[in-house]
Protein backbone atom coordinates (compact mmCIF):
# COMPACT_ATOMS: atom_id res chain seq x y z
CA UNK A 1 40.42 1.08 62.14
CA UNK A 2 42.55 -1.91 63.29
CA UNK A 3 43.80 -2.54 60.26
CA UNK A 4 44.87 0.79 59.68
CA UNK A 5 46.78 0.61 62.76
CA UNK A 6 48.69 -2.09 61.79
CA UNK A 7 49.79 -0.70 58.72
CA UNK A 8 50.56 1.94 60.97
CA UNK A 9 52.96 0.39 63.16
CA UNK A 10 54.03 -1.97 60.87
CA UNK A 11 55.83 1.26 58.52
CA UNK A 12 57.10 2.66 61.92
CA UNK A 13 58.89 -0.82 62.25
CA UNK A 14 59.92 -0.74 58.68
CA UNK A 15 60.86 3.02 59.28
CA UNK A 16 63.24 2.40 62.46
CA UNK A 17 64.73 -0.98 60.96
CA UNK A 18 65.99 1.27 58.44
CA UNK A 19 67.55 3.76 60.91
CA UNK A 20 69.27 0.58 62.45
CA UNK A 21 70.65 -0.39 59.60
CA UNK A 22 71.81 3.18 58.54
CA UNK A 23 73.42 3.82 62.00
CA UNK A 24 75.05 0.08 61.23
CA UNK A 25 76.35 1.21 58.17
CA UNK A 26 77.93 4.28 59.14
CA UNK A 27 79.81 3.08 62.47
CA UNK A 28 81.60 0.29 60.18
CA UNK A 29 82.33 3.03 58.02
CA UNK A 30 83.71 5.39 60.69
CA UNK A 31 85.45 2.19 62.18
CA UNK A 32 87.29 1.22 58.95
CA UNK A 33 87.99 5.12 58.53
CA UNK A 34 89.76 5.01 61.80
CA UNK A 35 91.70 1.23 61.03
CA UNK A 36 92.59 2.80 57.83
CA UNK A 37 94.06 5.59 59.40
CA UNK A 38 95.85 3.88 62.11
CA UNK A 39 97.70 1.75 59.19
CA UNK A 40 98.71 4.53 57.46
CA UNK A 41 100.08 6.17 60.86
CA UNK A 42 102.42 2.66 61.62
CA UNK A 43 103.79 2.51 58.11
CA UNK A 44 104.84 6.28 58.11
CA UNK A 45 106.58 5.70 61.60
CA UNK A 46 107.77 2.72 60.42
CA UNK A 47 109.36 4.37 57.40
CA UNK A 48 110.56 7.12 59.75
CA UNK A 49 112.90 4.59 61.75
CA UNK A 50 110.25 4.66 64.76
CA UNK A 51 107.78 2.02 64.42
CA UNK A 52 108.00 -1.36 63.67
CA UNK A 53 107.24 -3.75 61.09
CA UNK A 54 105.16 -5.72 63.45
CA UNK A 55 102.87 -2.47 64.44
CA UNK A 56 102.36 -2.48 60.62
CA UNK A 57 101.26 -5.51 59.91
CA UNK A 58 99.06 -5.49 63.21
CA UNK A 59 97.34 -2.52 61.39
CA UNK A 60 97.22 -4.11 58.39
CA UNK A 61 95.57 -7.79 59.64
CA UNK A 62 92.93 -5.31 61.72
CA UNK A 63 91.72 -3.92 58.73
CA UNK A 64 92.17 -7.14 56.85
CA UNK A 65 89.53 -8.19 59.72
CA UNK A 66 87.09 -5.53 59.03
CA UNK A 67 86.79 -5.67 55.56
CA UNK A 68 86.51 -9.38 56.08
CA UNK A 69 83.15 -8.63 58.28
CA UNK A 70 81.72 -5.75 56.73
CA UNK A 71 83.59 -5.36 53.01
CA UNK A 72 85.30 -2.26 51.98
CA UNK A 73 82.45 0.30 51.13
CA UNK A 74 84.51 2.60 53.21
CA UNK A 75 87.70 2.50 50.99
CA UNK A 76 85.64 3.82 48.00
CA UNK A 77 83.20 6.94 49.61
């Protein structure tokens, strides 16, 4: 019986290390969704005479950063 148990909680911890890593996954994803976007939003109001190159390339470094740390999955879903 002990040994069955073990197995037991042994694919629960295998089962919820998964669901870590999934929830991981899709908060980078969600976060480089949302850099994305806010790069897109600086260059269009920079193009429209009310942003600034600076706000751009802020944008730009940010999600430089992320793909850095967590690659660019995101870009191609």
């Amino acid at each position: 019986m002990t040994g069955f148990l073990d197995r037991a909680k042994e694919q629960a911890r295998q089962g919820l290390e998964a669901g870590k890593q999934k929830v991981d996954e899709v908060q980078q994803q969600r976060a480089g969704n949302d850099l994305l976007k806010k790069l897109g939003a600086a260059y269009f109001a920079e193009r429209r005479g009310s942003g600034s190159p600076e706000t751009t390339q802020d944008a730009l470094n940010a999600l430089e950063a992320h793909v850095n740390a967590h690659g660019d999955a995101f870009l191609h879903g």
